[in-house]
PDB file of N, CA and C in Angstrom:
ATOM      1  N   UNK A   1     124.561  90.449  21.718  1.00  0.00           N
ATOM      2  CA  UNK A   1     124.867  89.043  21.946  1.00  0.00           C
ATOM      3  C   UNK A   1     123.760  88.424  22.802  1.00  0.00           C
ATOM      4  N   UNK A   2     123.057  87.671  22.364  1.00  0.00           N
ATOM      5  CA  UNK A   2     122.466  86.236  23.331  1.00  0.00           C
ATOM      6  C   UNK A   2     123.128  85.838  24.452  1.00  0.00           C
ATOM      7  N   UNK A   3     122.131  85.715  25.785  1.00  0.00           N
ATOM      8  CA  UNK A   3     122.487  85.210  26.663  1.00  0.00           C
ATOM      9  C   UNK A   3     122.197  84.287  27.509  1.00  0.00           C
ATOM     10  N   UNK A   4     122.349  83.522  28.073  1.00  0.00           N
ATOM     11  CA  UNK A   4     121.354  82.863  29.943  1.00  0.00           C
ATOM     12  C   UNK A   4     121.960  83.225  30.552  1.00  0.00           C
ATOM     13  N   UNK A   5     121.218  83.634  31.459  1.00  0.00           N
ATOM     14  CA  UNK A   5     121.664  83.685  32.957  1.00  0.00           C
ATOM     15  C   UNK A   5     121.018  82.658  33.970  1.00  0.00           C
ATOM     16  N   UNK A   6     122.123  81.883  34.793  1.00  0.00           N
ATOM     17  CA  UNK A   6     122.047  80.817  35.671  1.00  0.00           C
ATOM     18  C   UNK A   6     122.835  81.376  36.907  1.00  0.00           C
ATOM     19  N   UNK A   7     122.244  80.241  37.992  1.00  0.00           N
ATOM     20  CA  UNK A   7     122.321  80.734  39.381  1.00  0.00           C
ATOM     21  C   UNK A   7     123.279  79.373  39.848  1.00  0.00           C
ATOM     22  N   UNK A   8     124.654  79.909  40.455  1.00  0.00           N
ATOM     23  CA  UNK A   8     125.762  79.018  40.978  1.00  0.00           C
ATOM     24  C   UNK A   8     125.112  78.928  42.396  1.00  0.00           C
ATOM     25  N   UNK A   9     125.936  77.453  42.642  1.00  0.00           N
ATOM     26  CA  UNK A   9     125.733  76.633  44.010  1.00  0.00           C
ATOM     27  C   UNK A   9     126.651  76.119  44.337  1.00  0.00           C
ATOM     28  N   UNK A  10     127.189  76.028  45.804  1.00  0.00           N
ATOM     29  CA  UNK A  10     128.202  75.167  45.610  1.00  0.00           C
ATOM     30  C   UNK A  10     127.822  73.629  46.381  1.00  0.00           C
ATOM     31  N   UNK A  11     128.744  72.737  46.570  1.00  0.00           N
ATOM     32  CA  UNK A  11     128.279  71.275  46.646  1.00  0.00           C
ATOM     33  C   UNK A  11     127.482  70.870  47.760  1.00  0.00           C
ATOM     34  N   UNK A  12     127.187  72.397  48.713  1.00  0.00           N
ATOM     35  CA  UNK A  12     125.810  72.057  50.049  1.00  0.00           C
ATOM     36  C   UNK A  12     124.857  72.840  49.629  1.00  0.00           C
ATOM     37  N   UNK A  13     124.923  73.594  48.481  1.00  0.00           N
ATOM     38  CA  UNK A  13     123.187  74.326  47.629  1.00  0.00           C
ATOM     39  C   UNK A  13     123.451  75.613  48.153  1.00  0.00           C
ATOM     40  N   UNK A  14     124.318  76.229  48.406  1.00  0.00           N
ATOM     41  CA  UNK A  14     124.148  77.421  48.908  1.00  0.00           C
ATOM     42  C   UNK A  14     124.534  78.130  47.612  1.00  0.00           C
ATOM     43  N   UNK A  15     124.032  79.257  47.135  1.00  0.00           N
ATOM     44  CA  UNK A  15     124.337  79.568  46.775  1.00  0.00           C
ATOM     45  C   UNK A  15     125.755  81.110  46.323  1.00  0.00           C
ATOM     46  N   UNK A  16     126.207  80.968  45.282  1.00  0.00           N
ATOM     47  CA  UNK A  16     127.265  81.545  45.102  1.00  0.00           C
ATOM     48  C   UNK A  16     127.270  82.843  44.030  1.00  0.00           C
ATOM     49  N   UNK A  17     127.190  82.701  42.899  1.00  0.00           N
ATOM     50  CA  UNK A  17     126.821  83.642  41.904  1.00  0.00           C
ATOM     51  C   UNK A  17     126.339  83.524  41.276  1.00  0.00           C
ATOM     52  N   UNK A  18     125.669  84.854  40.501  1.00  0.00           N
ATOM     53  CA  UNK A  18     125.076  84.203  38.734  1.00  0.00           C
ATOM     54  C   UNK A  18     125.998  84.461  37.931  1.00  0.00           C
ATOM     55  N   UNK A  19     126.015  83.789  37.175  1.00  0.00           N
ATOM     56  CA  UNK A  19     126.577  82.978  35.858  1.00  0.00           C
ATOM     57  C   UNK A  19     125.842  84.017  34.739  1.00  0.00           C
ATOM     58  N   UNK A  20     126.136  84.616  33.405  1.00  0.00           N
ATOM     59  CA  UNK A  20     125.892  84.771  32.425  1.00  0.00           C
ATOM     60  C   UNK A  20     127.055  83.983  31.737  1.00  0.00           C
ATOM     61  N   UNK A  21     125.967  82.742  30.670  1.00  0.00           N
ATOM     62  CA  UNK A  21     126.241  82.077  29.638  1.00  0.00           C
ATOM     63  C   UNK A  21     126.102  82.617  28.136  1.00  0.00           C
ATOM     64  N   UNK A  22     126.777  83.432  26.769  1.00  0.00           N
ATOM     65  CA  UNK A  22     126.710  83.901  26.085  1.00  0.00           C
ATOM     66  C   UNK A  22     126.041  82.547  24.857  1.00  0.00           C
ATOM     67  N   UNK A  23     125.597  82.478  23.829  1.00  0.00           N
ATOM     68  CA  UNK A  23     125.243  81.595  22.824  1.00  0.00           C
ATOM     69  C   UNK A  23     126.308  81.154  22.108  1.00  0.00           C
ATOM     70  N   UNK A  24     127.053  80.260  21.806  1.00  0.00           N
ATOM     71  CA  UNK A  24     128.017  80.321  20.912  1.00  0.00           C
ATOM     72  C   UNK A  24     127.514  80.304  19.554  1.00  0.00           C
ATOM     73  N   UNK A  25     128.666  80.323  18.610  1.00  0.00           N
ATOM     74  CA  UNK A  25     128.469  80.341  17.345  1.00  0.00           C
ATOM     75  C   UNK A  25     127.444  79.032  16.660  1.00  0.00           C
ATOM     76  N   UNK A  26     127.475  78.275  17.079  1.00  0.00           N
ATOM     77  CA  UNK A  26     126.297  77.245  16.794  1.00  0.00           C
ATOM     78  C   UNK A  26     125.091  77.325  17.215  1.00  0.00           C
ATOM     79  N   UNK A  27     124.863  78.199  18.260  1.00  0.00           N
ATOM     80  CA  UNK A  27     123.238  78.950  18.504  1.00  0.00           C
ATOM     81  C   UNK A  27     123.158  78.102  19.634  1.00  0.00           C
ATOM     82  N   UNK A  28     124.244  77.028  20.915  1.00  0.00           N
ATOM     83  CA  UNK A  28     124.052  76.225  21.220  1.00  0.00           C
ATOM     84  C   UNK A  28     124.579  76.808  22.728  1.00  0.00           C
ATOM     85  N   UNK A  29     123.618  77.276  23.539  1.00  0.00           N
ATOM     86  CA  UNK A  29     123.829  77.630  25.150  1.00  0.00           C
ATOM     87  C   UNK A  29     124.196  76.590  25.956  1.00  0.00           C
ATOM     88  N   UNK A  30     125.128  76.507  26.624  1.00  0.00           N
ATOM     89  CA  UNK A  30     125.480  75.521  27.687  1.00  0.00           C
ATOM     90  C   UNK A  30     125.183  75.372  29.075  1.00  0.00           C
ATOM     91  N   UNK A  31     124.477  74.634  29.848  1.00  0.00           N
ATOM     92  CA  UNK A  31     124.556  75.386  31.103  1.00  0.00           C
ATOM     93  C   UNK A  31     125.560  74.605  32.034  1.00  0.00           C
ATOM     94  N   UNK A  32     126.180  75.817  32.624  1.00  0.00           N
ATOM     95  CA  UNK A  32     127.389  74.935  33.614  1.00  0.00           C
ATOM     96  C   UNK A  32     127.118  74.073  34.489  1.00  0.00           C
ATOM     97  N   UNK A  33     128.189  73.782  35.167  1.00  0.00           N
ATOM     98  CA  UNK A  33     127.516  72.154  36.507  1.00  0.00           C
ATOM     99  C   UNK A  33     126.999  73.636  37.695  1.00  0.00           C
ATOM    100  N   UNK A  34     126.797  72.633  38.762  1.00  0.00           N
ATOM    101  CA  UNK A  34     126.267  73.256  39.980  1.00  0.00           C
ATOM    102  C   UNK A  34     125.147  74.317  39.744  1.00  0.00           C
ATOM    103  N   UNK A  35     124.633  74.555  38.608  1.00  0.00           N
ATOM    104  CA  UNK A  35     123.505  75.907  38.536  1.00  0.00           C
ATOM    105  C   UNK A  35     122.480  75.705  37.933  1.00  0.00           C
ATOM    106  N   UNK A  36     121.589  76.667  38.298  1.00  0.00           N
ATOM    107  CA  UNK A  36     119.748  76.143  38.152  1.00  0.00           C
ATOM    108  C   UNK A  36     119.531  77.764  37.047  1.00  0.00           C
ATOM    109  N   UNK A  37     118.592  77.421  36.366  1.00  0.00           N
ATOM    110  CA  UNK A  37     117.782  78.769  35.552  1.00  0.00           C
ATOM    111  C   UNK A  37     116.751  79.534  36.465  1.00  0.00           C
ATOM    112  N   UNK A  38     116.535  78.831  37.658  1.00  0.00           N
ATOM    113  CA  UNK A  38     115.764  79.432  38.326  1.00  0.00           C
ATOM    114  C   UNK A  38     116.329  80.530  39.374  1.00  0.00           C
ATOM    115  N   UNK A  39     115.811  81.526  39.425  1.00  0.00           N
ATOM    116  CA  UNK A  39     116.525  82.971  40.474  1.00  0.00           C
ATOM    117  C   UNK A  39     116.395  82.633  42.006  1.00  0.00           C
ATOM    118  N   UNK A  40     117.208  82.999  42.778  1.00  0.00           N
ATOM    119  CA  UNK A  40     116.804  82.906  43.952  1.00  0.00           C
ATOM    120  C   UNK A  40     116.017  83.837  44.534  1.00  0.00           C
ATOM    121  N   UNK A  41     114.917  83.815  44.489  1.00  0.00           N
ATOM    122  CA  UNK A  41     113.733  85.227  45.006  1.00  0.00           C
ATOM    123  C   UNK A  41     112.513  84.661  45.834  1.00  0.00           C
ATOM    124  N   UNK A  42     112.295  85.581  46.110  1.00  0.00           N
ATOM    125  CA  UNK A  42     110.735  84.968  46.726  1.00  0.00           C
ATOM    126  C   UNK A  42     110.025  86.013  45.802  1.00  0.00           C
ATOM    127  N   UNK A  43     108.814  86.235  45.786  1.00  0.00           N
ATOM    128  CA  UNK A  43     107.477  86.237  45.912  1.00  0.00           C
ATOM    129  C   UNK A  43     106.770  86.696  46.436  1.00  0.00           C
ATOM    130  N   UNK A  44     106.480  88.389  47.447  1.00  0.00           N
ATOM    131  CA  UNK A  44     105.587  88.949  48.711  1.00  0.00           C
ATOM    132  C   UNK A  44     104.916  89.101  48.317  1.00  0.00           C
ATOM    133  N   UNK A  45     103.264  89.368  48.055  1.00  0.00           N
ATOM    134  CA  UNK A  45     102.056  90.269  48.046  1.00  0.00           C
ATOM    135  C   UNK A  45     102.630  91.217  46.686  1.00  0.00           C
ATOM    136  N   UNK A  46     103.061  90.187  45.600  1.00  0.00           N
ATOM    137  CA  UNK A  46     103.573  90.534  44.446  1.00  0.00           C
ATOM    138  C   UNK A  46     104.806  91.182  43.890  1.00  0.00           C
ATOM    139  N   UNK A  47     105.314  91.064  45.200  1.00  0.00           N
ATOM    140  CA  UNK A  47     106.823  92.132  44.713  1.00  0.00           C
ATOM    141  C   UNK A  47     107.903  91.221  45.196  1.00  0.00           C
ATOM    142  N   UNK A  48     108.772  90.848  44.013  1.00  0.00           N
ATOM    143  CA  UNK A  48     110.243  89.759  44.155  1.00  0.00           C
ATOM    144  C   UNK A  48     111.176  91.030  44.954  1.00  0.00           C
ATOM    145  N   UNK A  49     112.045  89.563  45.972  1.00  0.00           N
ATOM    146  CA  UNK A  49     112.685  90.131  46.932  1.00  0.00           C
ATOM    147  C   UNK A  49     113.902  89.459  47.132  1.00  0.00           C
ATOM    148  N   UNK A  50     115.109  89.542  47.315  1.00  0.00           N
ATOM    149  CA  UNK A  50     116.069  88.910  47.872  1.00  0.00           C
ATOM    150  C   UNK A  50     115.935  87.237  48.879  1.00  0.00           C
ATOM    151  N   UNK A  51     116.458  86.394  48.705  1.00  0.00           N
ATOM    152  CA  UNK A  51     116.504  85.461  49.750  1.00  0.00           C
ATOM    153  C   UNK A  51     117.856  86.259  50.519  1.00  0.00           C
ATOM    154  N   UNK A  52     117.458  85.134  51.793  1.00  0.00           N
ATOM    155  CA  UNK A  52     118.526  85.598  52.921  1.00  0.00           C
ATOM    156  C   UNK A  52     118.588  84.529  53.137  1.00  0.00           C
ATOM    157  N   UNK A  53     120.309  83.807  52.854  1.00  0.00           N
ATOM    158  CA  UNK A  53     120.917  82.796  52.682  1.00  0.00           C
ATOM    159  C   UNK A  53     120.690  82.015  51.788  1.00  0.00           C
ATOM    160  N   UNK A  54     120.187  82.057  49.914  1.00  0.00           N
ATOM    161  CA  UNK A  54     119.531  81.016  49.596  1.00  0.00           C
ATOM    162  C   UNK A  54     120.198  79.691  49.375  1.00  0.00           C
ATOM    163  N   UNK A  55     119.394  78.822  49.766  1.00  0.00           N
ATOM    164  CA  UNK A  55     119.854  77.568  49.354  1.00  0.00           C
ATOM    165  C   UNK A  55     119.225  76.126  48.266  1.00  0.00           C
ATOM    166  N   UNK A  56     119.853  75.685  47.486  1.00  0.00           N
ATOM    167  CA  UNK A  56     119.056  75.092  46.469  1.00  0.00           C
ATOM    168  C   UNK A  56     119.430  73.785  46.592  1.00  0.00           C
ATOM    169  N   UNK A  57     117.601  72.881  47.096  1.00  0.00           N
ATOM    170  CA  UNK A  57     117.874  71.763  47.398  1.00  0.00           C
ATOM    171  C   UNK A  57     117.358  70.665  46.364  1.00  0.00           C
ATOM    172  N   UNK A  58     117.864  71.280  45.222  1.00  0.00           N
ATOM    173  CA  UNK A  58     117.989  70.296  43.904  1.00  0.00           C
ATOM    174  C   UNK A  58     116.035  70.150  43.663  1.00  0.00           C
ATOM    175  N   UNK A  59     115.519  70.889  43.668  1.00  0.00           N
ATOM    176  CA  UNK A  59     114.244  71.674  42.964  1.00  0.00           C
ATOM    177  C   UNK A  59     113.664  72.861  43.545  1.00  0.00           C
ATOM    178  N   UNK A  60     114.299  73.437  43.761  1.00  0.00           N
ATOM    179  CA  UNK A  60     113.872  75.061  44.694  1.00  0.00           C
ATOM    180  C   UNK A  60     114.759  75.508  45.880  1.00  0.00           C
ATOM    181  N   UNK A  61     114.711  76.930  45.519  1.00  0.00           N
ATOM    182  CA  UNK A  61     115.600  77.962  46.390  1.00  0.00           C
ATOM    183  C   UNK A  61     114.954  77.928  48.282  1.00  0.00           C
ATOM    184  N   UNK A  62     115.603  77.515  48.936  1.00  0.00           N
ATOM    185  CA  UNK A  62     114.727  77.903  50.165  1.00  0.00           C
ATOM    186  C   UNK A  62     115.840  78.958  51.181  1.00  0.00           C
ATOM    187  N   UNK A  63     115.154  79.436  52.175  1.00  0.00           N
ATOM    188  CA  UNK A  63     115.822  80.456  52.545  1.00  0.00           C
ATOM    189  C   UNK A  63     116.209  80.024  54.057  1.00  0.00           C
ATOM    190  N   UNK A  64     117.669  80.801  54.858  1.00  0.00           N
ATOM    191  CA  UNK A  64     117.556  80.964  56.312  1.00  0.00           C
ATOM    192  C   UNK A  64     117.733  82.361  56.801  1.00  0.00           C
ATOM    193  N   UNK A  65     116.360  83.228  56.982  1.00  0.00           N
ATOM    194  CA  UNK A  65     116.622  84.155  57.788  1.00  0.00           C
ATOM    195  C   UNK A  65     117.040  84.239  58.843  1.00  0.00           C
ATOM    196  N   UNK A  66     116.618  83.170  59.744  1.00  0.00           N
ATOM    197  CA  UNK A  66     117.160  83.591  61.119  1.00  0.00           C
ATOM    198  C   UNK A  66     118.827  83.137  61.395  1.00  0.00           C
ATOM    199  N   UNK A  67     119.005  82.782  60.298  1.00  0.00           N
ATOM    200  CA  UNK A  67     120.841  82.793  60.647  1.00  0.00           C
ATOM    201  C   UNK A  67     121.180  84.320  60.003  1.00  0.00           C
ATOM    202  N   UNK A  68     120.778  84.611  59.089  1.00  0.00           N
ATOM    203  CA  UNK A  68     120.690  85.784  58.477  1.00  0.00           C
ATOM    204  C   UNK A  68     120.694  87.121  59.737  1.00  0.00           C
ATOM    205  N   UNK A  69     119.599  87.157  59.907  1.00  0.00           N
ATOM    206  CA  UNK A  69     119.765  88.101  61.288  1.00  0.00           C
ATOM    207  C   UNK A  69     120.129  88.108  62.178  1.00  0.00           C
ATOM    208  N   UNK A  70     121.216  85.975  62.652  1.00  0.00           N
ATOM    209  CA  UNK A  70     121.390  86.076  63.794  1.00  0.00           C
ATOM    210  C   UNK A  70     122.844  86.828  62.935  1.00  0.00           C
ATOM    211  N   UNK A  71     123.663  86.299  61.974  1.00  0.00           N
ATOM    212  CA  UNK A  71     124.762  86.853  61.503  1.00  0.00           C
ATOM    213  C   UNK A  71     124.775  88.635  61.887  1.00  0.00           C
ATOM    214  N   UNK A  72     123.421  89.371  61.073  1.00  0.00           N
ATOM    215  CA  UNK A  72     123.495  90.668  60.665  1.00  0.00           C
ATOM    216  C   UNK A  72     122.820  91.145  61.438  1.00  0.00           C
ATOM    217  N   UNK A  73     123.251  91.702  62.997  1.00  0.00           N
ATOM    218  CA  UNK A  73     122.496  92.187  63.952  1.00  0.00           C
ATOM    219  C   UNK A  73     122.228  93.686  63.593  1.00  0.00           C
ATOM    220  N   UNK A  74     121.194  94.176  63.966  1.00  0.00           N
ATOM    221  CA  UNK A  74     120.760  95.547  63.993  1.00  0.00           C
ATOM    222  C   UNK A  74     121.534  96.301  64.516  1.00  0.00           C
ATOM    223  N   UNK A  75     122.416  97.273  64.382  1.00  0.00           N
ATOM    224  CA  UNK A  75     123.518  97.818  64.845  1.00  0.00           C
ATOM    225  C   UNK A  75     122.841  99.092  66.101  1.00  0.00           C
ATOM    226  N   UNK A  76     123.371  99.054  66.960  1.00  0.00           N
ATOM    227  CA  UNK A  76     123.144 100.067  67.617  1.00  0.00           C
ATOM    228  C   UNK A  76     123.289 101.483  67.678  1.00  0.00           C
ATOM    229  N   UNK A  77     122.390 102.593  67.845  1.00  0.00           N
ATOM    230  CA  UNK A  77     122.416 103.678  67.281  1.00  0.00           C
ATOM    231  C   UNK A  77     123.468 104.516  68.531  1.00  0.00           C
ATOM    232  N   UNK A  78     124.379 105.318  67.855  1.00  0.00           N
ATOM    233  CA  UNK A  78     125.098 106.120  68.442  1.00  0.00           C
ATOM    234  C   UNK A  78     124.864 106.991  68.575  1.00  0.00           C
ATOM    235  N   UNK A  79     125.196 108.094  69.545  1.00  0.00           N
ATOM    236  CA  UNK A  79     124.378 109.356  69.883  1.00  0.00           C
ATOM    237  C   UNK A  79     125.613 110.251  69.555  1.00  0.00           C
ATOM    238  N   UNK A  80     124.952 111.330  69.030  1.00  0.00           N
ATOM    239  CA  UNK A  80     125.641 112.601  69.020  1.00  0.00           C
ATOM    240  C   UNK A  80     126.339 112.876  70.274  1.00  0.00           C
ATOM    241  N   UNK A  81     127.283 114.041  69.651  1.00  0.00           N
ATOM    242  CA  UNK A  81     127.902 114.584  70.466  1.00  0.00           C
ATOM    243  C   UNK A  81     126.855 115.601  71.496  1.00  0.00           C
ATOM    244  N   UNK A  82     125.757 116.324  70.870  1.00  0.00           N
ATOM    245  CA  UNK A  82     124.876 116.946  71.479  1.00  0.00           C
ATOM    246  C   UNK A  82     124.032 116.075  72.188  1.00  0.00           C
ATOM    247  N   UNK A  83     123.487 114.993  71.985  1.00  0.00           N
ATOM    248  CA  UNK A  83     122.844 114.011  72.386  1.00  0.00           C
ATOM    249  C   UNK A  83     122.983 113.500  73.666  1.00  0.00           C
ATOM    250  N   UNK A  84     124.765 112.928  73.558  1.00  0.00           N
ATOM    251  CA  UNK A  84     125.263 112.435  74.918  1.00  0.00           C
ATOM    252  C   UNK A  84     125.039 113.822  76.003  1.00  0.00           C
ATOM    253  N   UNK A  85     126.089 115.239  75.476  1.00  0.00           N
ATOM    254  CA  UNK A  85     125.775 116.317  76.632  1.00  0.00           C
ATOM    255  C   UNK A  85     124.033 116.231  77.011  1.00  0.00           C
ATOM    256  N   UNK A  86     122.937 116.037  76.373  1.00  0.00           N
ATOM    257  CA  UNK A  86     121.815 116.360  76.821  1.00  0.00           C
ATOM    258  C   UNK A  86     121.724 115.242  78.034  1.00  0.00           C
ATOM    259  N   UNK A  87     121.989 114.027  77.475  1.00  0.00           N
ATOM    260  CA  UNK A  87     121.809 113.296  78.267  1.00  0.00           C
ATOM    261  C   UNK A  87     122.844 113.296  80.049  1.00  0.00           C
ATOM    262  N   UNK A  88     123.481 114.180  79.227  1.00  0.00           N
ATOM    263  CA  UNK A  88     124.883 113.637  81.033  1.00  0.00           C
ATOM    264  C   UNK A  88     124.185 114.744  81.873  1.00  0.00           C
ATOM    265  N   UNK A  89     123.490 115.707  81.084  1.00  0.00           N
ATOM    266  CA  UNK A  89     122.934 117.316  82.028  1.00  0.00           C
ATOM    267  C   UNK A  89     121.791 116.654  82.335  1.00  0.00           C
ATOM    268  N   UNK A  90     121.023 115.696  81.956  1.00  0.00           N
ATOM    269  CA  UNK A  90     119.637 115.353  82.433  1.00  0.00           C
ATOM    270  C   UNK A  90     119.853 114.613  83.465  1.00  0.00           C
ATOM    271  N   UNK A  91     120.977 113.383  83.493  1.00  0.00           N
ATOM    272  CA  UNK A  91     121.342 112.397  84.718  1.00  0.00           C
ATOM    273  C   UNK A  91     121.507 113.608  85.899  1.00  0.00           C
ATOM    274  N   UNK A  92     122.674 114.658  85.747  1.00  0.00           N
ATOM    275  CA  UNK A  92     123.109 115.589  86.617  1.00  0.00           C
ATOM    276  C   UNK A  92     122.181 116.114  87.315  1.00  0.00           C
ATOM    277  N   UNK A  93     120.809 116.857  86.600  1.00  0.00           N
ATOM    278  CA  UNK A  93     119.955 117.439  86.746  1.00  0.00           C
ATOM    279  C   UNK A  93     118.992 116.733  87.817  1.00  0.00           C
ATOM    280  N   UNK A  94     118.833 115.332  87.416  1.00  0.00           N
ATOM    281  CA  UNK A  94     118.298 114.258  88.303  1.00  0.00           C
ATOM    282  C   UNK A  94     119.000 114.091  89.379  1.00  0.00           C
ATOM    283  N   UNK A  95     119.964 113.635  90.158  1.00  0.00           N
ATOM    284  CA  UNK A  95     121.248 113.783  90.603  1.00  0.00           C
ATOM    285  C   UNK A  95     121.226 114.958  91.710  1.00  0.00           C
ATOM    286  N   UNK A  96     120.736 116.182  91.626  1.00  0.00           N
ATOM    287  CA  UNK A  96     120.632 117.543  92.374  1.00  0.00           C
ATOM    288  C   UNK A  96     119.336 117.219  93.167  1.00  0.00           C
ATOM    289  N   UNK A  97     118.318 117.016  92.091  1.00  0.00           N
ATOM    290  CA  UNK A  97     117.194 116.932  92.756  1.00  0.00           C
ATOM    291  C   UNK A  97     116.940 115.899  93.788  1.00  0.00           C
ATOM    292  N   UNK A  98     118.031 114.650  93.496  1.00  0.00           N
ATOM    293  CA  UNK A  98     117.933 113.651  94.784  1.00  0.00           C
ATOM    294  C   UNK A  98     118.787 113.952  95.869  1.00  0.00           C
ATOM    295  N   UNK A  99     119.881 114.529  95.677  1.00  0.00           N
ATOM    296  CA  UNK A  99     120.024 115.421  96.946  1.00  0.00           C
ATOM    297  C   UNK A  99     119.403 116.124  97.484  1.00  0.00           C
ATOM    298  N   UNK A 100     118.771 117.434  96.497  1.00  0.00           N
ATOM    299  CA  UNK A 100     118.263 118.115  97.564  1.00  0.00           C
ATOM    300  C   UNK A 100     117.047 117.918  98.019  1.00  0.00           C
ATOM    301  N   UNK A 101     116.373 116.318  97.706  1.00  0.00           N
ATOM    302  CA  UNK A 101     115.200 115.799  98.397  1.00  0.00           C
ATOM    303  C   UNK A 101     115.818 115.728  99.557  1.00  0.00           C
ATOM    304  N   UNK A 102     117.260 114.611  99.828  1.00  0.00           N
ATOM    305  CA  UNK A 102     117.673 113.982 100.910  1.00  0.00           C
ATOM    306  C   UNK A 102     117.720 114.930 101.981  1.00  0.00           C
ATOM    307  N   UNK A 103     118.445 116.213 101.419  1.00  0.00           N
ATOM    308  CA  UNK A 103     118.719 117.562 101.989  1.00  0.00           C
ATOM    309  C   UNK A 103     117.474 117.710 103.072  1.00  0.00           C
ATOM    310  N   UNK A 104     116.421 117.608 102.547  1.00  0.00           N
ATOM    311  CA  UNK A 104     115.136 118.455 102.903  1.00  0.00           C
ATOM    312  C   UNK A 104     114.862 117.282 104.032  1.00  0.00           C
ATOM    313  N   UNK A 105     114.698 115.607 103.798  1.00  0.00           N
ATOM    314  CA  UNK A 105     114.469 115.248 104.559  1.00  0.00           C
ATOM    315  C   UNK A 105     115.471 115.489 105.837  1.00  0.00           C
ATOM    316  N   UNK A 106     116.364 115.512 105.393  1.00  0.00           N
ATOM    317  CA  UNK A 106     117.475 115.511 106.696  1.00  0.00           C
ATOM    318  C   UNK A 106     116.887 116.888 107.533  1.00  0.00           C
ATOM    319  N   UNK A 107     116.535 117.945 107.383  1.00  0.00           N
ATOM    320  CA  UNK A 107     116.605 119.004 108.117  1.00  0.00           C
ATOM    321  C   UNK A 107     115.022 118.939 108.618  1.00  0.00           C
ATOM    322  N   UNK A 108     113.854 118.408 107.951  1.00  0.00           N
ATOM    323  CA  UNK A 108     113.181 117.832 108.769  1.00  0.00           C
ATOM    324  C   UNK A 108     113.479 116.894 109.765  1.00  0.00           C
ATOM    325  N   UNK A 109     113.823 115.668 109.558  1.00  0.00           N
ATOM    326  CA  UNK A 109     114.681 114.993 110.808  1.00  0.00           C
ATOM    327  C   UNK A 109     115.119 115.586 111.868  1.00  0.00           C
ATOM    328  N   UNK A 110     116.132 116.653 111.598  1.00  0.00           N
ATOM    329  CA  UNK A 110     116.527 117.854 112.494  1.00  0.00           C
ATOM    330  C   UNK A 110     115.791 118.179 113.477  1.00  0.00           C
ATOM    331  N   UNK A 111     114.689 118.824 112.653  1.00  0.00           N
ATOM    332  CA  UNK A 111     113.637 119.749 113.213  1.00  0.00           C
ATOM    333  C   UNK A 111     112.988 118.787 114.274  1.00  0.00           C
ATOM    334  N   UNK A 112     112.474 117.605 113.577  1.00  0.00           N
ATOM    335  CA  UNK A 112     111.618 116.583 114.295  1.00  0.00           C
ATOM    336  C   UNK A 112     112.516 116.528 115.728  1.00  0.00           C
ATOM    337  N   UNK A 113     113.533 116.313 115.946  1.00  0.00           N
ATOM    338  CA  UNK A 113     114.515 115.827 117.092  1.00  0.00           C
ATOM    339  C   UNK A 113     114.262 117.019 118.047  1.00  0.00           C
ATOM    340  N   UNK A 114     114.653 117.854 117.463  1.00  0.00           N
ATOM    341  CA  UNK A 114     114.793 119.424 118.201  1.00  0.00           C
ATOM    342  C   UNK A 114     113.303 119.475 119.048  1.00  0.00           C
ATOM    343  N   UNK A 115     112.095 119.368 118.168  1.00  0.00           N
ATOM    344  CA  UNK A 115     110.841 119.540 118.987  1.00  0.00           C
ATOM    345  C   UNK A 115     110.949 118.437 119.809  1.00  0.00           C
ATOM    346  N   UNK A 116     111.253 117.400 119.320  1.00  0.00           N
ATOM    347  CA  UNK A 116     111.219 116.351 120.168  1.00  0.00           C
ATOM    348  C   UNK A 116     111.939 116.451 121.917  1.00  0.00           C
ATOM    349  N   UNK A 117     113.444 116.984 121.793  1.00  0.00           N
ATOM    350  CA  UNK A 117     113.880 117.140 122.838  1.00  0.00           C
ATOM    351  C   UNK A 117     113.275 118.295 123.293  1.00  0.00           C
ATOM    352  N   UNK A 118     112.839 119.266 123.134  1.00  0.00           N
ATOM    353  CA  UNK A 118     112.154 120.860 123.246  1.00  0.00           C
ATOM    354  C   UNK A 118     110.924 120.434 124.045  1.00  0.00           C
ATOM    355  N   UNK A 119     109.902 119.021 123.638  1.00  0.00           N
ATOM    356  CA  UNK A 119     108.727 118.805 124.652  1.00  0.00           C
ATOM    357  C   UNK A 119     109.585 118.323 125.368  1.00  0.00           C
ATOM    358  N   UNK A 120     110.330 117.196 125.567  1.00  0.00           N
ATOM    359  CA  UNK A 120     111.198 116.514 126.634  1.00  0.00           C
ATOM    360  C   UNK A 120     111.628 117.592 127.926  1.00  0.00           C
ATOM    361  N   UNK A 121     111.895 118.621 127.521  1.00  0.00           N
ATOM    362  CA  UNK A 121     112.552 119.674 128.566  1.00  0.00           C
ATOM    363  C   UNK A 121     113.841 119.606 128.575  1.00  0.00           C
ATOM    364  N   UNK A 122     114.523 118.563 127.498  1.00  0.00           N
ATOM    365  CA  UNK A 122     116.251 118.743 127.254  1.00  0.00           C
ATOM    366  C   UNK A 122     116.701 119.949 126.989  1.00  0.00           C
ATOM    367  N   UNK A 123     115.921 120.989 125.956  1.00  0.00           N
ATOM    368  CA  UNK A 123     116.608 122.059 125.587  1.00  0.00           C
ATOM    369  C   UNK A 123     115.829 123.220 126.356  1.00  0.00           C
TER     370      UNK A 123
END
């Protein structure tokens, strides 16, 4: 069977679906209201691509990505179950070592006092 295929819009140009129109028996294709023969695509460095959002402003498809991506955010990656443990043993791991910096200063401190009173003649 013979066909067209046309591209639906609705009454602000956005578009909606394509349409396949079959030939009828009189050889006589119709094209419906609201739709263009033209695809909604772009054009890159030769390779047709999707629009993101297209919209047809009664002679060409134009596009809104950035509602597009503000809609379809990049989802955030979830970590494994192994992932998170690496990570809670690395905080921990960090965590020891700032104690036992504090540790070290403190018993210098100590020490410092001790000589300190030790020249004094306190102890």
């Amino acid at each position: 069977m013979d066909y067209k295929q046309f591209y639906k819009y609705d009454k602000n140009g956005d578009y909606l679906e394509t349409v396949l129109v079959f030939r009828k028996k009189n050889g006589e294709i119709k094209q419906p209201k609201n739709t263009t023969e033209i695809e909604p695509v772009l054009i890159e460095n030769g390779i047709s691509r999707a629009m993101y959002y297209p919209n047809w402003n009664g002679a060409k498809w134009t596009e809104d990505k950035e509602k597009w991506i503000a809609d379809n955010p990049t989802p955030i990656e979830q970590l494994t179950d192994l992932e998170e443990l690496q990570q809670d043993d690395a905080e921990q791991l960090l965590y020891v070592a700032e104690v036992e910096q504090q540790a070290r200063k403190a018993r210098q401190n100590n020490a410092d006092l001790l000589l300190s009173l030790a020249e004094a003649g306190v102890l």
